[in-house]
N, C-alpha and C. Protein backbone atom coordinates (compact mmCIF):
# COMPACT_ATOMS: atom_id res chain seq x y z
N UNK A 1 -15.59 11.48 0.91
CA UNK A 1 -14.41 10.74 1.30
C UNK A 1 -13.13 11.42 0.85
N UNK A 2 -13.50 12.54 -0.09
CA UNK A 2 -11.70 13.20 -0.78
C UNK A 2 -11.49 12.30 -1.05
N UNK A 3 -12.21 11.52 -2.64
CA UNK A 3 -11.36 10.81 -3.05
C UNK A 3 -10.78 11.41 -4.39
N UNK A 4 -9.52 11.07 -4.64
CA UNK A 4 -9.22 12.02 -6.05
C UNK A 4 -8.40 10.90 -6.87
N UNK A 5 -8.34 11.34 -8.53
CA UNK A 5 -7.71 10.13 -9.12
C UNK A 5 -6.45 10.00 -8.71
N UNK A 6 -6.10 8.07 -9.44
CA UNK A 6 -4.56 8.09 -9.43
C UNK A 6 -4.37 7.82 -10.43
N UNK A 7 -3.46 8.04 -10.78
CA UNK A 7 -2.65 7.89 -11.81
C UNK A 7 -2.02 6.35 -12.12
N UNK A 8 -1.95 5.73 -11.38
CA UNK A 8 -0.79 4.84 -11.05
C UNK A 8 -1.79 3.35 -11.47
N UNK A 9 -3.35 3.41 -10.97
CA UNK A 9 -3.86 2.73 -11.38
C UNK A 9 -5.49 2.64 -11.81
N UNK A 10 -5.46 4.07 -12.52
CA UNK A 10 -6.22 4.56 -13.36
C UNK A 10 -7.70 4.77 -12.80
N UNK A 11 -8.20 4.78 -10.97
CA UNK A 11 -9.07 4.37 -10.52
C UNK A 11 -9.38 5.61 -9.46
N UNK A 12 -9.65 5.62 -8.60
CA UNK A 12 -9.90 6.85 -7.90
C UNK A 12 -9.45 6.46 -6.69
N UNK A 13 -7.86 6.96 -5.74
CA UNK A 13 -7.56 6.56 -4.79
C UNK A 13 -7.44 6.98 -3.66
N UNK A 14 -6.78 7.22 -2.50
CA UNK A 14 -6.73 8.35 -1.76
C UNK A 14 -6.20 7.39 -0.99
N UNK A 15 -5.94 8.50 0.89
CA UNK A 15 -5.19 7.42 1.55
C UNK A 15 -5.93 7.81 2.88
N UNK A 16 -6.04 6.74 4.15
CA UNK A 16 -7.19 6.74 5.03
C UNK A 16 -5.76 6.37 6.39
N UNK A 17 -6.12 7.45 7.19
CA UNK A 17 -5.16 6.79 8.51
C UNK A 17 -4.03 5.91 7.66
N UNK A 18 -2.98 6.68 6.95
CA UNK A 18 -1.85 5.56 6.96
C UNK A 18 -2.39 4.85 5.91
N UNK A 19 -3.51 4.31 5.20
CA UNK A 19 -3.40 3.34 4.51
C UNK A 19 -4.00 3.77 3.24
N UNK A 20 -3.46 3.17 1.93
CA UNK A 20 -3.71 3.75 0.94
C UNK A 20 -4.43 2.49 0.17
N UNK A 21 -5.71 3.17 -0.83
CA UNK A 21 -7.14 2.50 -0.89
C UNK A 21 -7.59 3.50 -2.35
N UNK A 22 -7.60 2.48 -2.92
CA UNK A 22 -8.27 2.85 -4.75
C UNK A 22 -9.33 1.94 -4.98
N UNK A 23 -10.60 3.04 -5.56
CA UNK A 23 -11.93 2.38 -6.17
C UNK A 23 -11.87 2.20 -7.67
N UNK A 24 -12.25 1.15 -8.49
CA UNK A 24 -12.18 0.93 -9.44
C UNK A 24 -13.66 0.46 -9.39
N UNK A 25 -14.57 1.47 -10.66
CA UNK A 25 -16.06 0.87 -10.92
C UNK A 25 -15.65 -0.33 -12.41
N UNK A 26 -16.21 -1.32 -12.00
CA UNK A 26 -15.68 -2.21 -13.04
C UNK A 26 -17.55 -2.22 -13.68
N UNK A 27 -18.30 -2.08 -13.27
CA UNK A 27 -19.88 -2.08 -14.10
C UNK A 27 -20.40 -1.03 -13.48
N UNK A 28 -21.75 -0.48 -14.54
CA UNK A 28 -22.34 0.03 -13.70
C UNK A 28 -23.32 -0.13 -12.09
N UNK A 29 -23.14 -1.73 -11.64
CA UNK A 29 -23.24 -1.99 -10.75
C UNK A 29 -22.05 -2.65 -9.50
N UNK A 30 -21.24 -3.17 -10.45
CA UNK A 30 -19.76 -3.50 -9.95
C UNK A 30 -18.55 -2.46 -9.36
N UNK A 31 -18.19 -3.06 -8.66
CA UNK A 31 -16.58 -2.05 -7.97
C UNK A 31 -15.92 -3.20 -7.66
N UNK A 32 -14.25 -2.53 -7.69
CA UNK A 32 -13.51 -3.02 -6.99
C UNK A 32 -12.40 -2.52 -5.70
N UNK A 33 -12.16 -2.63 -4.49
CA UNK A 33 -11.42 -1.53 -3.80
C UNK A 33 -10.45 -2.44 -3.39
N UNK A 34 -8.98 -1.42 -3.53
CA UNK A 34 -7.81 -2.28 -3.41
C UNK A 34 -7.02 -1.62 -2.15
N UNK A 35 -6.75 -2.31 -1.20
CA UNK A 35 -5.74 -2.03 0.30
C UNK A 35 -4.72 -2.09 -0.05
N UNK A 36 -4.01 -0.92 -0.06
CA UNK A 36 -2.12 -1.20 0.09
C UNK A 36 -2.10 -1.73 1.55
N UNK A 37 -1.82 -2.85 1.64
CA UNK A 37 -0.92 -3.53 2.69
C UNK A 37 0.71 -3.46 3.17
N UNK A 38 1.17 -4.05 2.16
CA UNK A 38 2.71 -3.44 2.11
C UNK A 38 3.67 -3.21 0.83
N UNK A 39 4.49 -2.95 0.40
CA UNK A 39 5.41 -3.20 -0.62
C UNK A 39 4.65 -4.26 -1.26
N UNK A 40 4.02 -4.38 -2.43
CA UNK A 40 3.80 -5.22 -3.83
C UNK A 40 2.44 -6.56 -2.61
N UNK A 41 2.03 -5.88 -1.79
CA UNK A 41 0.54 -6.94 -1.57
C UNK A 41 -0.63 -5.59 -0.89
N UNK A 42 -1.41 -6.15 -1.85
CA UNK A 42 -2.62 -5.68 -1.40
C UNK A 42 -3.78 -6.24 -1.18
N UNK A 43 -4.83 -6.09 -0.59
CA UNK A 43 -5.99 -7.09 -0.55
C UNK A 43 -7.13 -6.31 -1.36
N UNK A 44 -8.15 -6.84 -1.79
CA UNK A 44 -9.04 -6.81 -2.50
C UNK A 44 -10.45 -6.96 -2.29
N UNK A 45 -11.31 -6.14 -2.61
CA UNK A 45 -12.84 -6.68 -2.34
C UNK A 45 -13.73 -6.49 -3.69
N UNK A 46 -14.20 -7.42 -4.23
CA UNK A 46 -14.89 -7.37 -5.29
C UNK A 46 -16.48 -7.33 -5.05
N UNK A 47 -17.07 -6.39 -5.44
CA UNK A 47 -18.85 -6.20 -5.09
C UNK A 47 -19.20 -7.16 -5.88
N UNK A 48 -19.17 -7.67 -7.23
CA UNK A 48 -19.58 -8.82 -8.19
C UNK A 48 -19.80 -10.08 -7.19
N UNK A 49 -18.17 -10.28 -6.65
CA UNK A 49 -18.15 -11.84 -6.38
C UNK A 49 -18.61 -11.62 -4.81
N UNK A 50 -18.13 -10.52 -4.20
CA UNK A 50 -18.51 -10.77 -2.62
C UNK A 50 -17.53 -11.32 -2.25
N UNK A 51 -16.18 -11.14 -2.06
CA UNK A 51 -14.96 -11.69 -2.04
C UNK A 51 -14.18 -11.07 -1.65
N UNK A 52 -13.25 -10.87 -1.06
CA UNK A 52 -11.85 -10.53 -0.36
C UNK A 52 -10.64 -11.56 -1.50
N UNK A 53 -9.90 -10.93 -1.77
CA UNK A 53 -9.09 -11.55 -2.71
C UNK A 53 -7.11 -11.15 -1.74
């Protein structure tokens, strides 16, 4: 996927068609991946809960 770290939120991010997308492993079975949407909202998917946040 070229994903490489960021800095910004310590997770491994990169950017896809226009949209920018960071993995955060929160367990060794857990992740979290975060959508820049726009200026200060992003959406969220948590593998734990199975959730869109």
């Amino acid at each position: 996927m070229g994903l490489a770290p960021n800095d910004m939120w310590g997770g491994i991010g990169t950017e896809y068609k226009g949209i920018n997308f960071w993995y955060d492993r929160i367990s060794d079975n857990d992740y979290v991946i975060y959508f820049d949407l726009s200026v200060g909202e992003a959406l969220y998917y948590n593998s734990y809960t199975k959730e869109w946040e």
